[in-house]
Protein backbone atom coordinates (compact mmCIF):
# COMPACT_ATOMS: atom_id res chain seq x y z
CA UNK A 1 0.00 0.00 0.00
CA UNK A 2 1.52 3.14 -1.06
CA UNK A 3 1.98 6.13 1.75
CA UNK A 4 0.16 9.10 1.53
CA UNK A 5 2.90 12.10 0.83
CA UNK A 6 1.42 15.13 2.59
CA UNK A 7 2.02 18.77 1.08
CA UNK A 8 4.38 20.66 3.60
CA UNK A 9 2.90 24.22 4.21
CA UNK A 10 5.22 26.53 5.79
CA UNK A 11 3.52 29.65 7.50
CA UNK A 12 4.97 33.05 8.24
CA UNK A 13 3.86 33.24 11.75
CA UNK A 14 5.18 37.22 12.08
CA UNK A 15 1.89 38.67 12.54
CA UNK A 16 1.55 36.44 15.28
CA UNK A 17 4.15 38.90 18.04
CA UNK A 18 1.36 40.77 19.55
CA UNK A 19 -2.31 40.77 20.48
CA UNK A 20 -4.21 39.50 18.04
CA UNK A 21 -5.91 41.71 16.55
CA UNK A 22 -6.24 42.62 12.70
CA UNK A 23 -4.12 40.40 10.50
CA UNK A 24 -3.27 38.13 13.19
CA UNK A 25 -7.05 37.22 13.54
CA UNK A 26 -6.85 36.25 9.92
CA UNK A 27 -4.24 34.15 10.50
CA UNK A 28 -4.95 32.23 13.79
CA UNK A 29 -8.94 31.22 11.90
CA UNK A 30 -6.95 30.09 8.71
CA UNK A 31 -4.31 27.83 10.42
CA UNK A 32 -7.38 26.44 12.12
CA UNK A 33 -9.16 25.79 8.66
CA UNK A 34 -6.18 24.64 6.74
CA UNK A 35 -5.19 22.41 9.68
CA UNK A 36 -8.19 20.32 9.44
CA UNK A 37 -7.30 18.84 5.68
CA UNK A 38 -4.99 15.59 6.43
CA UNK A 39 -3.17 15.64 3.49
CA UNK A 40 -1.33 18.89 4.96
CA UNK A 41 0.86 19.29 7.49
CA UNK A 42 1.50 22.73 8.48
CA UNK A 43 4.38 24.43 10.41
CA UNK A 44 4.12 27.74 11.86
CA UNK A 45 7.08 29.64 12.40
CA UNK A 46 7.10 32.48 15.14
CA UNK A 47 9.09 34.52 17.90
CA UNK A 48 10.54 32.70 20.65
CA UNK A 49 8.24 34.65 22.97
CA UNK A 50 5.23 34.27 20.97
CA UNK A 51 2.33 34.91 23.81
CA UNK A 52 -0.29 32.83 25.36
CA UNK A 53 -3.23 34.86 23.91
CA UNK A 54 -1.74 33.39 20.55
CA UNK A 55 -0.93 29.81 21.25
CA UNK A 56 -4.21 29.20 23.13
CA UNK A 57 -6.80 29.97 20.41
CA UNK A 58 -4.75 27.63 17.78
CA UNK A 59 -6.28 24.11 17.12
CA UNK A 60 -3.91 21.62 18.25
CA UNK A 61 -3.94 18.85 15.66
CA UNK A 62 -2.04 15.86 14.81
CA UNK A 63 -0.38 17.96 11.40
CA UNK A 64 0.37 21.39 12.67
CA UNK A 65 3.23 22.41 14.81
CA UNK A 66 4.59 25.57 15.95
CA UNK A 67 8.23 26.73 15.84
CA UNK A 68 10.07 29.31 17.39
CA UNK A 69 13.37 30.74 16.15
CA UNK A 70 15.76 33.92 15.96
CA UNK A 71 15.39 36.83 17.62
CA UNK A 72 12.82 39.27 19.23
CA UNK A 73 13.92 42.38 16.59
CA UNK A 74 11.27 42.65 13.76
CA UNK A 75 13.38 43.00 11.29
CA UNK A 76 16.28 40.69 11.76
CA UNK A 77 13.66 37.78 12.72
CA UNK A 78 12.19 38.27 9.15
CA UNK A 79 15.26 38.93 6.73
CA UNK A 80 17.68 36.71 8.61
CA UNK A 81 16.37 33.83 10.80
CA UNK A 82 13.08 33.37 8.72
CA UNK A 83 14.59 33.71 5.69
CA UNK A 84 17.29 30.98 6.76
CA UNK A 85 15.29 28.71 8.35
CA UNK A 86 12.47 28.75 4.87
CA UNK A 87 15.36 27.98 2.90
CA UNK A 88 16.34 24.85 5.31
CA UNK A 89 13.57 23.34 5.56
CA UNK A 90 12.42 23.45 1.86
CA UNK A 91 8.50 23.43 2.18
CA UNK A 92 5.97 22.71 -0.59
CA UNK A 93 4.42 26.04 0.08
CA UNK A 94 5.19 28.66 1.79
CA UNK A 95 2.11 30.90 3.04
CA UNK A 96 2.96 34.71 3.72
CA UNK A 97 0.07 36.83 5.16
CA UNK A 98 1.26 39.81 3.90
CA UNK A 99 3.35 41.06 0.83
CA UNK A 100 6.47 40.88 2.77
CA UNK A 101 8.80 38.20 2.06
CA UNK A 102 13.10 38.32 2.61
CA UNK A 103 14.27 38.67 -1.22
CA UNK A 104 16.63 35.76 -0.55
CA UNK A 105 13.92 33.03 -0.74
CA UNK A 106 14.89 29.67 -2.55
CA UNK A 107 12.85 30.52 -5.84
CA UNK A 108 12.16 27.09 -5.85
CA UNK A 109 9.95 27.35 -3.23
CA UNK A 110 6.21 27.57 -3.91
CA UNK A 111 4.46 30.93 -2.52
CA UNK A 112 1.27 31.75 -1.28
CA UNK A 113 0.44 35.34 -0.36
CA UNK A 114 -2.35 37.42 1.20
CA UNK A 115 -2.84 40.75 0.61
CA UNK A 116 -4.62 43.09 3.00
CA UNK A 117 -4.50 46.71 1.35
CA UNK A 118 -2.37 48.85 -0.35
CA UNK A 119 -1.87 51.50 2.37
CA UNK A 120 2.13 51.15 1.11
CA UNK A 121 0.71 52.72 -1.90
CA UNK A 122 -2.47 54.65 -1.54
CA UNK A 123 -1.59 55.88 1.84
CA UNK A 124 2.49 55.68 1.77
CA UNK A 125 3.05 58.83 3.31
CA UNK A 126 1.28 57.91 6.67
CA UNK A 127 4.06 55.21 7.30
CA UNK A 128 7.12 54.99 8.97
CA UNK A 129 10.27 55.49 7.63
CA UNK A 130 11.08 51.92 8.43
CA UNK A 131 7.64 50.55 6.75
CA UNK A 132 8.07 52.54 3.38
CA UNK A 133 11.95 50.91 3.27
CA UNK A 134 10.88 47.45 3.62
CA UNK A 135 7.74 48.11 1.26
CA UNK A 136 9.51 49.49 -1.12
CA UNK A 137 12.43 46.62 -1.30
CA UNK A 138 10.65 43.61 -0.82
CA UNK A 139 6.34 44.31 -1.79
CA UNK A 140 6.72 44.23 -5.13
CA UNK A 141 8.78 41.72 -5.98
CA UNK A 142 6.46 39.25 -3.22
CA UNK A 143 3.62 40.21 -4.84
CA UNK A 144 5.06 39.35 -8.87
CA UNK A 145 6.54 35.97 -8.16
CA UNK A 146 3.42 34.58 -5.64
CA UNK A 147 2.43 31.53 -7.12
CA UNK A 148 -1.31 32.11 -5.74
CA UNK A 149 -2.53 35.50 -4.38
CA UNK A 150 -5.21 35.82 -1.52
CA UNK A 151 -7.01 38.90 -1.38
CA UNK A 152 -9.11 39.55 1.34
CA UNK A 153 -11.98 41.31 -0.88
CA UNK A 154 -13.05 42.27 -3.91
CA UNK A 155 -11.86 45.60 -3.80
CA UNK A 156 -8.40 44.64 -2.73
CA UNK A 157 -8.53 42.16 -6.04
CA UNK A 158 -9.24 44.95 -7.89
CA UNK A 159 -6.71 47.74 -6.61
CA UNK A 160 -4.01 44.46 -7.14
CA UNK A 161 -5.02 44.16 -10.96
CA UNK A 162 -4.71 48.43 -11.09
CA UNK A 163 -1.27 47.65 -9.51
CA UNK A 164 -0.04 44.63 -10.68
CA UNK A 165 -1.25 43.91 -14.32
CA UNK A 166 1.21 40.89 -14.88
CA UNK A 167 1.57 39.00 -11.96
CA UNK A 168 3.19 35.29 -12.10
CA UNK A 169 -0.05 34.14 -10.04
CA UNK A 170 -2.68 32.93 -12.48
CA UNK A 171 -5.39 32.79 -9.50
CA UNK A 172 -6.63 35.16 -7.25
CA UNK A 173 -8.89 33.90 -4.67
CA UNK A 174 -11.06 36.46 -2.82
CA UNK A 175 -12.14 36.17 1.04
CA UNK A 176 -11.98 37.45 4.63
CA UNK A 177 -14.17 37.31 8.21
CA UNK A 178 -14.98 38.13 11.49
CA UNK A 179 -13.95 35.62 14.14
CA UNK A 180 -16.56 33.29 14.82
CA UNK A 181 -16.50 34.25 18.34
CA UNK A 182 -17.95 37.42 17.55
CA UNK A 183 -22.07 37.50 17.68
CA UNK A 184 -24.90 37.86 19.40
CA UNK A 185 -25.14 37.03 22.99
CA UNK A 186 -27.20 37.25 26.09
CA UNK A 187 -24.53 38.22 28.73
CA UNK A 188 -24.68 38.78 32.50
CA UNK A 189 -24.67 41.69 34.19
CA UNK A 190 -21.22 43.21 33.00
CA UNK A 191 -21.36 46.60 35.63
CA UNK A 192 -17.97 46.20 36.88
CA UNK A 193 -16.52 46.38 33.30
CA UNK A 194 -18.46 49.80 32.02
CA UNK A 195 -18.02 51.68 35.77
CA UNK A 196 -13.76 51.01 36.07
CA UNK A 197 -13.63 52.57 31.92
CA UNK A 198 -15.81 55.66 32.26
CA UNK A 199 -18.75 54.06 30.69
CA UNK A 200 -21.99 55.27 32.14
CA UNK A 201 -24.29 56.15 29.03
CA UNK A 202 -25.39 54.91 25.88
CA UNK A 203 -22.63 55.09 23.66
CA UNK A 204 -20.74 55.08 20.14
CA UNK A 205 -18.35 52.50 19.14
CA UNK A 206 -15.06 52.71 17.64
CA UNK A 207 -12.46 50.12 16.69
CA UNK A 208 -9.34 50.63 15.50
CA UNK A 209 -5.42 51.44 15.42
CA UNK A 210 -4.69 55.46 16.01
CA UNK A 211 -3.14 56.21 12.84
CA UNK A 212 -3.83 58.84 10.21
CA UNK A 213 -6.11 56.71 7.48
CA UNK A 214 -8.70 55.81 10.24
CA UNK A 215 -9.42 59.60 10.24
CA UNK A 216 -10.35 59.24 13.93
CA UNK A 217 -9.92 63.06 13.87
CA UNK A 218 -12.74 63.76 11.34
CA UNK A 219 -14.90 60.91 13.83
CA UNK A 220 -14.44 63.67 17.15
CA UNK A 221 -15.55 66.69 15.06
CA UNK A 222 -18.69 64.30 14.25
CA UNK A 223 -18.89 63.42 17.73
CA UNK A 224 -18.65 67.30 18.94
CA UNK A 225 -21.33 68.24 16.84
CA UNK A 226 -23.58 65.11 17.46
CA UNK A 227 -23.19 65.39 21.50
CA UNK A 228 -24.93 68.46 20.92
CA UNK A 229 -28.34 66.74 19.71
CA UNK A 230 -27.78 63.63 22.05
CA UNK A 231 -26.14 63.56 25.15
CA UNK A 232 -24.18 59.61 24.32
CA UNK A 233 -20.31 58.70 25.12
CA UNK A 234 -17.66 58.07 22.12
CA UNK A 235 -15.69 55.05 23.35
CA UNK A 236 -12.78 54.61 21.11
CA UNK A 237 -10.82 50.87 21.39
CA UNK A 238 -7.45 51.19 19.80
CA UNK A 239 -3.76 50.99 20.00
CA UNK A 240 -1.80 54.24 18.98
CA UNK A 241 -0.30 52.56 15.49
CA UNK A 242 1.97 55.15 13.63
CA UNK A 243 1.80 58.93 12.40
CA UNK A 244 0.19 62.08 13.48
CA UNK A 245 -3.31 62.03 14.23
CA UNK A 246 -3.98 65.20 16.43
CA UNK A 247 -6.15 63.76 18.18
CA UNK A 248 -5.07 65.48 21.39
CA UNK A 249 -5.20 69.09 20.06
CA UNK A 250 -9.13 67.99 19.46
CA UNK A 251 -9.90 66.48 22.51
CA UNK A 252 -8.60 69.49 24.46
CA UNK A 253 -9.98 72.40 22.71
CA UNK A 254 -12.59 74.85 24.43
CA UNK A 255 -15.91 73.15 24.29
CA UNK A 256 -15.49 69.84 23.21
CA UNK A 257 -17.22 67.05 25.43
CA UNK A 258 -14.09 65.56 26.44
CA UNK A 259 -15.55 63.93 29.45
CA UNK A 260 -17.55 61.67 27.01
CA UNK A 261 -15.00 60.49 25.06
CA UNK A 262 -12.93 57.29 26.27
CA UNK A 263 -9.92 55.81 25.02
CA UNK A 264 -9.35 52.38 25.95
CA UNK A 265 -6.21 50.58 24.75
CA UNK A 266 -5.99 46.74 24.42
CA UNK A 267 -8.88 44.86 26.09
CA UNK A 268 -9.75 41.43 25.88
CA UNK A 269 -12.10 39.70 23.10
CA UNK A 270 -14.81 38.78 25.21
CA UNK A 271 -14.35 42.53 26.52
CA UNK A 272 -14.71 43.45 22.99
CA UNK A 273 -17.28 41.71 22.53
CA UNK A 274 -19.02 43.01 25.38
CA UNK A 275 -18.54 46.21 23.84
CA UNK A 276 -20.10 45.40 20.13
CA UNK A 277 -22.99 43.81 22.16
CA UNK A 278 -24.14 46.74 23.96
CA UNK A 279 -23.27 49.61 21.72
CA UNK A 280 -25.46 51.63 20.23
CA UNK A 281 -23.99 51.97 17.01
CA UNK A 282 -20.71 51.39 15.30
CA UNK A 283 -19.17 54.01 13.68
CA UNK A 284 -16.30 54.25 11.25
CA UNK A 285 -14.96 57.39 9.24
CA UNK A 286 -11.94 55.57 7.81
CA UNK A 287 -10.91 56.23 4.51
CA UNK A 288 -9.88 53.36 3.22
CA UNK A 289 -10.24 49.43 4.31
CA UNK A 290 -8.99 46.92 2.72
CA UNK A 291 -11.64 44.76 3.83
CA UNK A 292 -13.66 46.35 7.39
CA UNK A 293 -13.16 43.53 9.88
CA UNK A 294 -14.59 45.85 12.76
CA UNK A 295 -17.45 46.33 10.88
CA UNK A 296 -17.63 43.01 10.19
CA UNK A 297 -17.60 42.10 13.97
CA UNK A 298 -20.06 44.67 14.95
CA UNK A 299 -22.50 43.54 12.44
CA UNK A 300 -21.82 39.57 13.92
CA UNK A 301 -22.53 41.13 17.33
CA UNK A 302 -25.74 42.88 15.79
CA UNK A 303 -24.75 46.20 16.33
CA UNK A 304 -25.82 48.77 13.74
CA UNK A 305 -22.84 50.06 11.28
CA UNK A 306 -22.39 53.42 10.13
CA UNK A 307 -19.03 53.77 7.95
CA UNK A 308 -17.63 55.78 5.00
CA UNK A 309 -18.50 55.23 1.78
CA UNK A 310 -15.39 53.99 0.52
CA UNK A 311 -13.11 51.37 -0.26
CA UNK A 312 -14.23 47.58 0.93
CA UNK A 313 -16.47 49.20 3.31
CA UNK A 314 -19.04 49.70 0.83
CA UNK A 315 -18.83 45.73 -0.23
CA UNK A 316 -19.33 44.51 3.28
CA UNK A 317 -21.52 47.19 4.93
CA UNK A 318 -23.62 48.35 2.22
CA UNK A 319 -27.22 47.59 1.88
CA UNK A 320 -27.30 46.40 5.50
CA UNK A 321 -25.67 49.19 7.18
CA UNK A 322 -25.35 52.79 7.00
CA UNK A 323 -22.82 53.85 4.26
CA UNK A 324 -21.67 57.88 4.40
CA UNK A 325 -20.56 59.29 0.96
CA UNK A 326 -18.22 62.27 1.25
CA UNK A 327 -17.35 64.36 4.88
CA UNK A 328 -19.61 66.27 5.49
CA UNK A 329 -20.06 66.70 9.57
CA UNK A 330 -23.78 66.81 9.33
CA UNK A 331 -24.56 64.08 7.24
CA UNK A 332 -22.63 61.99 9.70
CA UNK A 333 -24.12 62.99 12.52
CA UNK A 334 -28.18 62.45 10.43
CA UNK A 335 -26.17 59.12 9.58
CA UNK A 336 -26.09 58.20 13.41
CA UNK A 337 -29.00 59.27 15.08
CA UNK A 338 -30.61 57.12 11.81
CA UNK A 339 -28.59 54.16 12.98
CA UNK A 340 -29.68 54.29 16.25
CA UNK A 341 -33.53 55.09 15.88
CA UNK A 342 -33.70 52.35 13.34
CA UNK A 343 -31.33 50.16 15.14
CA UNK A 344 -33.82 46.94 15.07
CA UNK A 345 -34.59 47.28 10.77
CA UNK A 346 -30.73 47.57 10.77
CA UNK A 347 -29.84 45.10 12.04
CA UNK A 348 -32.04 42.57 10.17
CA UNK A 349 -30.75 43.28 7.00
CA UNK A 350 -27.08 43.25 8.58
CA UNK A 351 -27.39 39.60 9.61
CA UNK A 352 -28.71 38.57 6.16
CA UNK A 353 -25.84 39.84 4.70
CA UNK A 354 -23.13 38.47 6.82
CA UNK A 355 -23.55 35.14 6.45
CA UNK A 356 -21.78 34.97 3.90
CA UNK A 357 -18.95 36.03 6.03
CA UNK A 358 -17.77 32.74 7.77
CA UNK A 359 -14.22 31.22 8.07
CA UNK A 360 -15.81 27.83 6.65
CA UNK A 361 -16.96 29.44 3.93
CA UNK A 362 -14.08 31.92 2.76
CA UNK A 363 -11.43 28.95 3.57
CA UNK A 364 -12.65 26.10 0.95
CA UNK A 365 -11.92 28.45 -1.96
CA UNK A 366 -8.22 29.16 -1.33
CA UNK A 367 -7.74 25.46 0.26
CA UNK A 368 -8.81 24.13 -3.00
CA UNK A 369 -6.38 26.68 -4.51
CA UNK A 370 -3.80 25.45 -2.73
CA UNK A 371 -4.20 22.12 -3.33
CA UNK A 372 -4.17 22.57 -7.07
CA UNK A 373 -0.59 24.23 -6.51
């Protein structure tokens, strides 16, 4: 009888350093799809002090392993020990989550890559100094050799083929969503929680890294102008990211409702959850996304969306939520108080429309990708 020889998928576990949140989501729920085909067996290599908030919410399975290696820099980790370690170990695949690969990669080497956004082009001068370097020496040439590309939504797949007309990857599978841990839920009393963060009102919902393309600054002139119709509380949940945001200069001016706003930092899922659950509405004034995942989560939660007009938001928001063209202050603030008055009709057509959005949906089209590789 003639042994089974699995495929060998190698992942790029550096998304996988820090809470997870954003990309690192995406990756934990597809190791945990991919992991349940047999004829893989997947190897996930991260930081030697990759955390418990990680490790825990991976399926353990008889095929997948995890590896630690290298260093705790960023950047050496990637372009040295990753990079050396890939070309030791000679995988079938290789799966990237992002566009950024070392340039010394065996060729040989099959390559799978996911593409979030092009922020490193649409948005390039909201980035580090360090991000636009690496970008610019190693994005493009990731993105031209990837034997299959993943883009997490339609409009990302379309921004790629504006970008990238000739690309070596002759399919582009399309798909992204909300953990499944997000969604409705009848929860106990959760008091303690809303009195030690401020919280003592009906409130607004934000979600989201502090950096310049969330255009959280544009969100508190909304909210200035709104608290003076309805007396609710802006909570904003987010992680200062990178660039100049002013969002202090606003906060402190004469006359802005400063004691409604609160800034929370990192706090748990279920926390977060919590948090989509009892919110009045979810509000985003980003102005670009390469996909929406808070949205996505709020609308799992059944929270009514309000978002811009723009980008991927339209494709998974609109016709269920509240889509805002253009910036103007009072059409956001109409936008709102429509959310929230109509919060029940919302929210109907919301959870008709993401159920398409499921891990066990989005995963069979790139695993049968993959397999075809």
């Amino acid at each position: 009888m003639n042994q089974i020889v699995k495929k060998q998928i190698l992942i790029n576990g550096y998304n996988l350093r820090g809470y997870p949140v954003g990309i690192a989501n995406v990756v934990i729920n597809f190791i945990n799809q991919i992991s349940k085909c047999d004829e893989f067996e997947i190897e996930v290599v991260v930081f030697p002090d990759i955390p418990d908030c990680i490790t825990s919410r991976i399926d353990k399975s008889n095929n997948l392993k995890i590896t630690k290696i290298g260093c705790l820099n960023p950047f050496i980790w990637l372009f040295y020990y990753f990079n050396k370690y890939v070309n030791q170990k000679k995988p079938s695949l290789l799966w990237s989550p992002t566009p950024i690969l070392p340039l010394l990669i065996d060729r040989k080497i099959k390559k799978i890559v996911t593409i979030h956004d092009f922020v490193s082009t649409d948005f390039r001068d909201t980035m580090t100094l360090k991000g636009r370097l690496v970008t610019t020496l190693v994005e493009k040439k990731t993105i031209k050799t990837a034997n299959l590309i993943w883009t997490v939504s339609n409009y990302t797949k379309q921004r790629l083929l504006e970008l990238y007309p000739e690309i070596n990857s002759k399919t582009i599978v399309v798909g992204s969503a909300p953990d499944s841990y997000f969604k409705k839920i009848a929860f106990e009393d959760k008091n303690y929680f809303l009195k030690k963060n401020g919280i003592d009102k009906d409130f607004i919902l934000f979600v989201g890294s502090l950096e310049p393309r969330k255009n959280l600054k544009f969100l508190l002139e909304v909210f200035k102008q709104l608290h003076c119709d309805i007396s609710y509380q802006l909570v904003v949940v987010g992680a200062r990211k990178w660039g100049t945001t002013d969002i202090k200069y606003i906060v402190e001016q004469d006359g802005f409702p400063r004691e409604d706003v609160i800034f929370l930092n990192f706090i748990s899922e279920e926390e977060l959850r919590f948090l989509y659950n009892i919110a009045s509405c979810y509000v985003s004034t980003s102005l670009n996304e390469g996909f929406g995942l808070p949205q996505a989560e709020a609308m799992k939660c059944e929270c009514p969306v309000v978002t811009a007009h723009n980008s991927a938001m339209v494709e998974v928001v609109g016709g269920a939520g509240i889509t805002v063209e253009g910036w103007d202050k009072t059409a956001w603030t109409d936008a709102i108080k429509l959310a929230i008055a109509n919060k029940e009709e919302i929210v109907k057509k919301q959870n008709k429309k993401i159920e398409k959005y499921s891990w066990d949906e989005v995963s069979k089209d790139i695993i049968n990708a993959i397999k075809e590789i």
